[in-house]
Protein backbone atom coordinates (compact mmCIF):
# COMPACT_ATOMS: atom_id res chain seq x y z
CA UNK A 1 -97.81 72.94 46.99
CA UNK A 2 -97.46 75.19 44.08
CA UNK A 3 -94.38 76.62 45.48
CA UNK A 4 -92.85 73.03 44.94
CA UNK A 5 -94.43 72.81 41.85
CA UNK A 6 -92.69 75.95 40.63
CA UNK A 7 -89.21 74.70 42.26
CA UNK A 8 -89.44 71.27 40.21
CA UNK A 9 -90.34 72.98 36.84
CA UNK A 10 -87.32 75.50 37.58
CA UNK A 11 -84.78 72.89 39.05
CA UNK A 12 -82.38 72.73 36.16
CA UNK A 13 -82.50 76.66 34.84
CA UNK A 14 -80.52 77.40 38.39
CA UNK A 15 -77.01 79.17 38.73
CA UNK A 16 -74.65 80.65 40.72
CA UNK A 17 -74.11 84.63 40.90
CA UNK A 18 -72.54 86.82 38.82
CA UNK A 19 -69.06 88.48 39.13
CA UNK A 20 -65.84 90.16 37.47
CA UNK A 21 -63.86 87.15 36.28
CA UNK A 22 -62.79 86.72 32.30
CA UNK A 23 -61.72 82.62 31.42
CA UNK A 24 -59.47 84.85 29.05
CA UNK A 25 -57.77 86.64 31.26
CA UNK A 26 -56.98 83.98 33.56
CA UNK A 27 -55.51 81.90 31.01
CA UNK A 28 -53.30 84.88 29.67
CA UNK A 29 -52.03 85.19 32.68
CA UNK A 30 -50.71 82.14 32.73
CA UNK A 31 -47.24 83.66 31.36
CA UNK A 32 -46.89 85.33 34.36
CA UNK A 33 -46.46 82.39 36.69
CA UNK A 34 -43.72 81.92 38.85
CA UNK A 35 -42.89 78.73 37.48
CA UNK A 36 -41.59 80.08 33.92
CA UNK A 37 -39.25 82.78 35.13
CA UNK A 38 -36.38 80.00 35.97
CA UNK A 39 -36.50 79.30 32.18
CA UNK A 40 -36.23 83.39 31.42
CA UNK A 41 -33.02 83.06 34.01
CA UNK A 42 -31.54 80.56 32.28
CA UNK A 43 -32.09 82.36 29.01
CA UNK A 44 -30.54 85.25 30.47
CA UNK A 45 -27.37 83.59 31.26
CA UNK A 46 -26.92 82.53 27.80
CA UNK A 47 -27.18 85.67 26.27
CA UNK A 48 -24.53 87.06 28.56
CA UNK A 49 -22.23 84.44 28.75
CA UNK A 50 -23.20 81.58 26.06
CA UNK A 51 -20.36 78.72 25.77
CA UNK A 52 -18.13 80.48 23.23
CA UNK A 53 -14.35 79.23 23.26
CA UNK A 54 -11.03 80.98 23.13
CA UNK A 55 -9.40 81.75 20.16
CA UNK A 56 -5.93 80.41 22.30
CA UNK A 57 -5.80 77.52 24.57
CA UNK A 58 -3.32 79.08 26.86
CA UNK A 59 -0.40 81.59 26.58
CA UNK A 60 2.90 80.20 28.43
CA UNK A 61 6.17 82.64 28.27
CA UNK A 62 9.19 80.81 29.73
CA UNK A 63 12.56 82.88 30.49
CA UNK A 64 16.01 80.62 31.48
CA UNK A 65 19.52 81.51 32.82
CA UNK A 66 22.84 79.86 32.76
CA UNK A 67 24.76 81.94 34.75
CA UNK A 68 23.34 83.95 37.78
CA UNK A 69 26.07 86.00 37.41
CA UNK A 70 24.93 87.25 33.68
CA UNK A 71 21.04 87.24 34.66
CA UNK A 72 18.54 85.90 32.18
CA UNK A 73 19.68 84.90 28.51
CA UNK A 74 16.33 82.85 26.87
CA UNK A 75 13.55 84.12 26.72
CA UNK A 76 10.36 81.84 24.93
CA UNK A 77 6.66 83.08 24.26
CA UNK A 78 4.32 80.00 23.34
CA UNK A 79 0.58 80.19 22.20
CA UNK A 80 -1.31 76.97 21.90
CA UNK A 81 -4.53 77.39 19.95
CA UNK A 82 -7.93 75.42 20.31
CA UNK A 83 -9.04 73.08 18.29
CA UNK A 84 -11.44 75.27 15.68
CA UNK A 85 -13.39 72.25 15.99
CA UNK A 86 -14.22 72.86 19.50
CA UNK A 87 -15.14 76.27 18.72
CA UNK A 88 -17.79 75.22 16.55
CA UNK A 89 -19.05 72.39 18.76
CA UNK A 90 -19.22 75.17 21.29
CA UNK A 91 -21.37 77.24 19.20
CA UNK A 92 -23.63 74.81 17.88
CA UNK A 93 -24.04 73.31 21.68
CA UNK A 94 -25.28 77.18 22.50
CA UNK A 95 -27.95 77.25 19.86
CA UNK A 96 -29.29 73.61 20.65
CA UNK A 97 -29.50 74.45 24.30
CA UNK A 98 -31.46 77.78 23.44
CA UNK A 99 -33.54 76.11 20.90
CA UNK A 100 -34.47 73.78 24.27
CA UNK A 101 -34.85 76.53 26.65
CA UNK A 102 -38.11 77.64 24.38
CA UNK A 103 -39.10 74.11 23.79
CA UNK A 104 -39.40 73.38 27.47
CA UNK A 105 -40.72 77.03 27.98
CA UNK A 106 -43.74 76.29 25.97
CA UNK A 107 -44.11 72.75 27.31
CA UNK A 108 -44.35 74.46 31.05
CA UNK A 109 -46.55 76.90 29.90
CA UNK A 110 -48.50 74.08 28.47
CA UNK A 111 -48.88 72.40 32.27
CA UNK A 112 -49.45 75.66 33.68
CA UNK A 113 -52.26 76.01 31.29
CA UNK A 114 -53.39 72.69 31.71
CA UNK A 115 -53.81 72.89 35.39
CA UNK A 116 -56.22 77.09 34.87
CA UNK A 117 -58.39 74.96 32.54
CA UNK A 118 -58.74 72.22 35.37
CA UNK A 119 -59.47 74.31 37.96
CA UNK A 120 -61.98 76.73 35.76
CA UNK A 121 -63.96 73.30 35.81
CA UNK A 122 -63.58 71.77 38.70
CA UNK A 123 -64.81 75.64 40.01
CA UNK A 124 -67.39 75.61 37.37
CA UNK A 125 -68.79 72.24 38.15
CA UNK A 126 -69.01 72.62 42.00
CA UNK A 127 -71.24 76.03 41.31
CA UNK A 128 -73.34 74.05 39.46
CA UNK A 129 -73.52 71.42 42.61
CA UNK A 130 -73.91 74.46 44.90
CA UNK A 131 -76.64 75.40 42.78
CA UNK A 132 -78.49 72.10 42.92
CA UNK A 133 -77.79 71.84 46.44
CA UNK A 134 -79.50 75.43 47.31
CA UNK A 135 -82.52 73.66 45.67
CA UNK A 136 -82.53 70.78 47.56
CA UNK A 137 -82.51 72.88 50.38
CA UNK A 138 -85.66 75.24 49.23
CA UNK A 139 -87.42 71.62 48.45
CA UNK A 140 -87.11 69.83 51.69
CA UNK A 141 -87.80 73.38 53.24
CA UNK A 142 -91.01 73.63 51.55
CA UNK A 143 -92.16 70.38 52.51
CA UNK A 144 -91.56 70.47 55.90
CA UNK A 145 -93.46 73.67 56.02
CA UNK A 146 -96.48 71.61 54.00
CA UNK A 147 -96.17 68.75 56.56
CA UNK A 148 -96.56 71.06 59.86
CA UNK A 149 -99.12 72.52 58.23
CA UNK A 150 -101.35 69.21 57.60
CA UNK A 151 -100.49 68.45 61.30
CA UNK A 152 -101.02 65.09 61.34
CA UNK A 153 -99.70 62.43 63.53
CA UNK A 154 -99.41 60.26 60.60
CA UNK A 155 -96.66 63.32 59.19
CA UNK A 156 -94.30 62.27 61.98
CA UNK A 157 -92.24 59.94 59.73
CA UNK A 158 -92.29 62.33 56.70
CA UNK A 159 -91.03 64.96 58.70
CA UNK A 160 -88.20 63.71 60.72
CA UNK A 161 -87.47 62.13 57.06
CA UNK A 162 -87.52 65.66 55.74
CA UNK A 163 -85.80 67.18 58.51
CA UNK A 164 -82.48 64.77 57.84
CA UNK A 165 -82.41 65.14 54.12
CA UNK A 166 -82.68 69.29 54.67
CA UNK A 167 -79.61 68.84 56.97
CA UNK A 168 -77.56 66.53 54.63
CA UNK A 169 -78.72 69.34 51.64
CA UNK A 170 -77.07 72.43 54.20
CA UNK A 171 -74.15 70.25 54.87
CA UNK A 172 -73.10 69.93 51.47
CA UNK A 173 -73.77 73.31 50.53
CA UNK A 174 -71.44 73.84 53.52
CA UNK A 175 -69.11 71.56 51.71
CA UNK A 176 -69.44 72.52 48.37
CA UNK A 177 -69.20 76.22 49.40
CA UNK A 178 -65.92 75.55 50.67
CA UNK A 179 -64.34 73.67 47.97
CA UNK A 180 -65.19 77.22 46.14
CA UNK A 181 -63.55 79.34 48.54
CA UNK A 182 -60.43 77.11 48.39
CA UNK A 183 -60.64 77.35 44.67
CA UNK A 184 -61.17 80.90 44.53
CA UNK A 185 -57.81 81.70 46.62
CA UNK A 186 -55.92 79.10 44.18
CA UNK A 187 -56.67 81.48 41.81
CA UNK A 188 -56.28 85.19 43.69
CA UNK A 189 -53.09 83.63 44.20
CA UNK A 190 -51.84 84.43 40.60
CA UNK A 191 -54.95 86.20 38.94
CA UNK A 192 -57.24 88.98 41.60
CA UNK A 193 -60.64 89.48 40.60
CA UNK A 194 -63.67 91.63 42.35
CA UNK A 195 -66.50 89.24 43.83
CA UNK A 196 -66.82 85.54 42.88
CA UNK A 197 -66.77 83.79 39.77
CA UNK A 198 -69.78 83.79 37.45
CA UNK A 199 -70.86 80.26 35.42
CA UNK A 200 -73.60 79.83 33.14
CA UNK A 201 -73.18 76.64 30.93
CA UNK A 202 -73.93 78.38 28.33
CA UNK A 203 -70.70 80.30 28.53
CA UNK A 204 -68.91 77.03 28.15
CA UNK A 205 -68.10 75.16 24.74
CA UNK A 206 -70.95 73.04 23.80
CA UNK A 207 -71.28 69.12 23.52
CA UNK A 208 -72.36 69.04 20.24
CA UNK A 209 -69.21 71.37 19.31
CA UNK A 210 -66.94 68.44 21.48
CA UNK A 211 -68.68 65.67 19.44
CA UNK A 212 -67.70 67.49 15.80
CA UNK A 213 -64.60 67.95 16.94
CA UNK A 214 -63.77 64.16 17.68
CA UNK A 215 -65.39 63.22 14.27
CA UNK A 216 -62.54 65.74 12.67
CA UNK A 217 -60.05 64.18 14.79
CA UNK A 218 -57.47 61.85 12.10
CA UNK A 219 -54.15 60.42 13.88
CA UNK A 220 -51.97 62.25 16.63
CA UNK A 221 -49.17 63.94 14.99
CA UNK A 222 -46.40 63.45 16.68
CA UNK A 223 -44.52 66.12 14.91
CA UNK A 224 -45.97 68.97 17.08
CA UNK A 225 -46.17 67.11 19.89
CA UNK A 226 -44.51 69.25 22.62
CA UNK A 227 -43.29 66.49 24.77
CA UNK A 228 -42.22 64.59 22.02
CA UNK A 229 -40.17 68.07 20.25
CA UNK A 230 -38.91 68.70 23.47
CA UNK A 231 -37.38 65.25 24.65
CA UNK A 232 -35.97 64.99 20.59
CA UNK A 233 -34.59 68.32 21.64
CA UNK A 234 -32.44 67.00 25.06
CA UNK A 235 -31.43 64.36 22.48
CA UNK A 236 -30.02 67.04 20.37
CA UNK A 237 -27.88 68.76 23.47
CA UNK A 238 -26.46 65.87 24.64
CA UNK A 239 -25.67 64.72 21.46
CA UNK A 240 -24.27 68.65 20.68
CA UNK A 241 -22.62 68.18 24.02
CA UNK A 242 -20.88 64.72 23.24
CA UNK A 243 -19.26 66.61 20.37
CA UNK A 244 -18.14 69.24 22.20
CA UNK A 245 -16.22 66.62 24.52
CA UNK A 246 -15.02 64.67 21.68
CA UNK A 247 -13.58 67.76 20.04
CA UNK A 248 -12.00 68.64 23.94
CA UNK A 249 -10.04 65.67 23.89
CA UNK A 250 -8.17 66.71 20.59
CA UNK A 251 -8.00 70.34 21.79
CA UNK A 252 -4.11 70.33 22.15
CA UNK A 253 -3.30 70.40 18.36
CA UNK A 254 -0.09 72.23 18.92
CA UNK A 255 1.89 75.36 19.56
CA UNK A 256 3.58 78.12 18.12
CA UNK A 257 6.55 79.61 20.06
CA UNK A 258 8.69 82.36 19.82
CA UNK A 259 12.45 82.42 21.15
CA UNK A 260 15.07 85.25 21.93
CA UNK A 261 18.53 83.90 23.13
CA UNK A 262 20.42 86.44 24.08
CA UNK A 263 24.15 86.11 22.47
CA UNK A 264 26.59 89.22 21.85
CA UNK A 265 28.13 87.78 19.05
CA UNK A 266 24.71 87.40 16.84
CA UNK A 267 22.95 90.67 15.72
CA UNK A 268 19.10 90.63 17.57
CA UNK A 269 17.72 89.44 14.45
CA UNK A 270 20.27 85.98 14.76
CA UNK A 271 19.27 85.69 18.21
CA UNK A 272 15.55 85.42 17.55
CA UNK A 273 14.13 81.86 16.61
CA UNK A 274 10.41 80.32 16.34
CA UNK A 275 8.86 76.70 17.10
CA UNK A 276 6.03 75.12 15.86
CA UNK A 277 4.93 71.88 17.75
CA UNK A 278 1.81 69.25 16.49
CA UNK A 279 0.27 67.16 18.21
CA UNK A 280 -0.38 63.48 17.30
CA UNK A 281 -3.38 61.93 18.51
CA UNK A 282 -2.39 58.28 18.59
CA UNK A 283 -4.23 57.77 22.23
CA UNK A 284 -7.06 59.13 23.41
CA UNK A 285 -7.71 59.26 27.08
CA UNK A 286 -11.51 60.37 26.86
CA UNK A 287 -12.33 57.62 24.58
CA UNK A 288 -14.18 54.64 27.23
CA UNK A 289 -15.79 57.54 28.60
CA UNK A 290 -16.67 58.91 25.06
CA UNK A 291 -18.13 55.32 24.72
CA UNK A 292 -20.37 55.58 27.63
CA UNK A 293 -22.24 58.65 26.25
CA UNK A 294 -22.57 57.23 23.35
CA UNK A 295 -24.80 54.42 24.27
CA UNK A 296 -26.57 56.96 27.06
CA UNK A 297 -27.77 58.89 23.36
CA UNK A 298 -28.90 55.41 21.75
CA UNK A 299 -30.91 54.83 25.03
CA UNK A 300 -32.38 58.27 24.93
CA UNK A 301 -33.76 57.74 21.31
CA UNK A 302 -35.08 54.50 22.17
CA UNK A 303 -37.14 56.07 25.21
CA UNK A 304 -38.24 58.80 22.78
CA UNK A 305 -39.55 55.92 20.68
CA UNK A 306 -41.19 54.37 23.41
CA UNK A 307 -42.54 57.43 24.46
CA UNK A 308 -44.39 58.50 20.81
CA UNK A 309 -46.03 55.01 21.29
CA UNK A 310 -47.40 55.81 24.81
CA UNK A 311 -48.67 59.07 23.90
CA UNK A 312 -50.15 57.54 20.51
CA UNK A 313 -51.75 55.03 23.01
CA UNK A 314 -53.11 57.41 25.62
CA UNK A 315 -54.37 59.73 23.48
CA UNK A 316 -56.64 56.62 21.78
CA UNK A 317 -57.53 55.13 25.10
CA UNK A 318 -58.96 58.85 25.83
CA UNK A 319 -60.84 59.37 22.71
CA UNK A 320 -62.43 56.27 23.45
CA UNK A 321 -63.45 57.72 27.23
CA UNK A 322 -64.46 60.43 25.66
CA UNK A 323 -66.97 59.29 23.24
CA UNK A 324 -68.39 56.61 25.88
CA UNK A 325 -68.91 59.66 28.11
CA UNK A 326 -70.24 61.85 25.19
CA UNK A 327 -72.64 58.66 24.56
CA UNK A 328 -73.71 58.56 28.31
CA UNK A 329 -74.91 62.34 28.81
CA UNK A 330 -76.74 62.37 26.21
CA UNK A 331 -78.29 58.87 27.82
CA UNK A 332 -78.71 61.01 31.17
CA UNK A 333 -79.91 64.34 29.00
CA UNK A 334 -82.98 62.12 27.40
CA UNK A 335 -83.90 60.65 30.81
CA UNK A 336 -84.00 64.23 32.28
CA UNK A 337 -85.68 65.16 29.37
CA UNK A 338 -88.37 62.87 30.18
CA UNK A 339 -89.41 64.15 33.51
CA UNK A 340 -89.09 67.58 32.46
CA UNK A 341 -92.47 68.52 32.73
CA UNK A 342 -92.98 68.03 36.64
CA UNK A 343 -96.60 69.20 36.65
CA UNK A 344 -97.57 66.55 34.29
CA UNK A 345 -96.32 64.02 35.81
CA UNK A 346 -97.80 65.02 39.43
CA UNK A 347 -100.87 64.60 38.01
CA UNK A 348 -100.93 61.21 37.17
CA UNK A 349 -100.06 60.69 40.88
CA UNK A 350 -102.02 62.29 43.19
CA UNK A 351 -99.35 64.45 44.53
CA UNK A 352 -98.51 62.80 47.26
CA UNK A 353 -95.42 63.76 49.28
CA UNK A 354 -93.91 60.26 48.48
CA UNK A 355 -94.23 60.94 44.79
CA UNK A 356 -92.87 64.42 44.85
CA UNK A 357 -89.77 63.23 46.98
CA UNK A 358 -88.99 60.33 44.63
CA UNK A 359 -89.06 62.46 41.96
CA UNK A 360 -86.81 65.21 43.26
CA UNK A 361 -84.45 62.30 44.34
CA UNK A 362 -84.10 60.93 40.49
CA UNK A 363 -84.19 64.49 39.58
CA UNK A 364 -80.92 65.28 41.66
CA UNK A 365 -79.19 62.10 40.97
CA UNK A 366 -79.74 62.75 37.25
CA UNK A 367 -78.53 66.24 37.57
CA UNK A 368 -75.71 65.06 39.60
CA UNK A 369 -74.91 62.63 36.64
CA UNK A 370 -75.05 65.54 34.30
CA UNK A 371 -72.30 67.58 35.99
CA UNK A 372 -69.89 64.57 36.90
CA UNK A 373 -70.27 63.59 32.91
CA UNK A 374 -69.92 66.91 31.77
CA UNK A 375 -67.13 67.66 34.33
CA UNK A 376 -65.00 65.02 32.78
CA UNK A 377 -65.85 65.53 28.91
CA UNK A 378 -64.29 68.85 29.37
CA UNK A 379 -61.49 68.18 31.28
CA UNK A 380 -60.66 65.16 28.78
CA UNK A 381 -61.45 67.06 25.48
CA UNK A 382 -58.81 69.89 27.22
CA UNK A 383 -56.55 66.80 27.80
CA UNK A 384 -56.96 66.07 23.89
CA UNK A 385 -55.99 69.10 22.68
CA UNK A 386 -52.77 69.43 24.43
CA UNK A 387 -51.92 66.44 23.39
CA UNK A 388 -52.83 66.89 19.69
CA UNK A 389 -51.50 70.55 18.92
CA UNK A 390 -50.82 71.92 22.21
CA UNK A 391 -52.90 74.69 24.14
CA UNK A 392 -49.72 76.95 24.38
CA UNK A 393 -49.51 76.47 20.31
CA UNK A 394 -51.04 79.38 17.63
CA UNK A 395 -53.65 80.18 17.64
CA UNK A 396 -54.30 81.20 21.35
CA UNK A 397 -57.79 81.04 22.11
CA UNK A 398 -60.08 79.55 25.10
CA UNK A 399 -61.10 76.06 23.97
CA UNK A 400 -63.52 75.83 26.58
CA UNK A 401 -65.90 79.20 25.90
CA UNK A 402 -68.59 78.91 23.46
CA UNK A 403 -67.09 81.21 21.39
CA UNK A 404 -63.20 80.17 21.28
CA UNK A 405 -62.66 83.65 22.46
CA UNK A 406 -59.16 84.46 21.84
CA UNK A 407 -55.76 84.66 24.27
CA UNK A 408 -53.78 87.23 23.87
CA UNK A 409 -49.61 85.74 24.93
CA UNK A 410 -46.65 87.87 24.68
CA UNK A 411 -44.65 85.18 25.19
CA UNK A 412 -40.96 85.67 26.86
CA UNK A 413 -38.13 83.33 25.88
């Protein structure tokens, strides 16, 4: 009996082993994922080839004959230059679609991020469960042992009662050691670490630190908004790109030729001659489909639009979450608060094994309540801050440690 006394009084100081693994680290890593070298690729390309235009549209030489007999008497050299306006388009086009390149960069590294602070969680929450579950185990253990030892007819029920709930603890120890192992491969996969991961909670960022930082929290801005900068940005290369086309159609503006006829009366200088050629543009073939892209770039501003309202909506809608699930753990951290003292509430009862079995029931659903709540806060107060100012945005630190230890990014692109 004082062995379960001694389990109840410890229940919620439990947790998992320790091991090599660094939150900070992990997420620095995150440059390094597979996913963000296509954008360094594309970056690449740019650099070495970029969209600059010729100086010359093409280069024609003709050469004409009137007689076979005599050979070839006319001889013409023509350059056509581009339109300088094209140039330009060209150019500018290049530096919007870098300036993208490193939006959407960021932005992926912002998912990528995203998804290691998910899965720290999710890992650090099921250790937790593992955790509870091992004491479960150690419980209904303890009492079976107590109830053989009474051996009393009248035990039979208690025991076989015992007996299930030991094998529904193992099994979802069995379960919940699995869903670590999984996790733990997820992340071999693109950070290795000795042993398993270590948790305490009180490596993680406090709730009292969460709540202050909601009260602090004003409007979204939208200016810094990565999804918003980037989709403003596509706006800006197609729109970059429509000029480009526009100046394309006009980029015959003419030619310059040069002409030898060859005559044996003339001197050479009398048989040289020069055209210049301009062109008009009265039509312009390009122009319905000119039309079309134009509307396609008023639709893409409206969606932009639309899509500062959505994230101006979700990012309410979650605050609100947030603060209802703030307002509910510390409902569930009272109530476990409560029963804390186990010994003094045995007491009152007469220590029956009914009594101590209800009470590590409510104890393990309230625990259980505790990790799914706090589970969630982090993941949405993560979830708030890339939406707010981004977690791939200065400065680089761990959001979910205690300490906002730093990140240390060399960032390519």
């Amino acid at each position: 009996m004082k062995r379960v006394l001694f389990l109840l009084i410890i229940f919620f100081q439990c947790s998992s082993a320790f091991a090599q693994f660094s939150m900070e680290e992990y997420l620095s890593n995150a440059i390094s994922d597979t996913e963000l070298q296509f954008f360094k690729s594309r970056q690449d390309f740019i650099d070495e080839n970029g969209f600059k235009s010729p100086i010359l549209r093409e280069v024609e030489f003709r050469a004409r004959v009137n007689n076979f007999e005599d050979g070839f008497d006319d001889y013409r050299l023509r350059f056509s230059p581009l339109n300088p306006l094209e140039r330009s388009a060209n150019k500018n086009y290049r530096d919007e679609v870098r300036q993208q390149l490193s939006l959407s960069y960021l932005l992926n590294l912002e998912e990528v991020l995203l998804a290691r602070y998910e899965i720290m969680i999710d890992h650090w929450q099921l250790t937790q469960e593992k955790a509870l579950a091992e004491v479960n185990i150690e419980f209904y253990t303890s009492l079976l042992v107590l109830i053989r030892d009474q051996n009393s007819p009248n035990n039979i029920k208690d025991f076989i009662s015992m007996d299930k709930a030991l094998l529904d603890a193992q099994l979802l120890l069995e379960d919940i050691q699995n869903e670590i192992s999984i996790l733990e491969d997820i992340i071999r996969k693109t950070y290795d670490f000795s042993g398993s991961i270590e948790w305490t909670e009180e490596a993680l960022v406090e709730m009292k630190t969460i709540k202050e930082w909601m009260e602090n929290q004003n409007a979204l801005d939208l200016s810094s908004n990565l999804m918003v900068k980037n989709a403003q940005q596509k706006i800006a290369v197609s729109q970059s790109e429509y000029k480009v086309q526009k100046q394309e159609s006009f980029s015959n503006i003419g030619y310059l030729q040069a002409e030898y006829r060859e005559n044996d009366k003339n001197t050479f200088g009398q048989n040289l001659g020069m055209q210049i050629g301009v062109s008009i543009p009265v039509t312009n073939p390009n122009k319905p489909d000119l039309a079309r892209k134009e509307m396609k770039l008023i639709e893409d501003n409206q969606k932009v639009e639309q899509e500062k309202t959505d994230l101006e909506n979700r990012f309410e809608n979650m605050a609100k979450h947030l603060d209802s699930k703030l307002n509910k753990y510390d409902l569930v951290m009272a109530k476990i608060k409560t029963y804390e003292d186990a010994s003094f509430t045995l007491d009152k009862t007469g220590n029956t094994i009914d009594v101590l079995v209800e009470l590590q029931k409510f104890r393990s659903d309230m625990t259980e309540k505790k990790l799914s709540l706090a589970g969630a806060i982090y993941k949405d107060y993560i979830n708030l801050i890339s939406i707010n100012y981004g977690l791939s945005s200065a400065p680089y630190i761990n959001y979910l440690s205690k300490t906002n230890a730093s990140i240390h990014f060399e960032l390519d692109y």
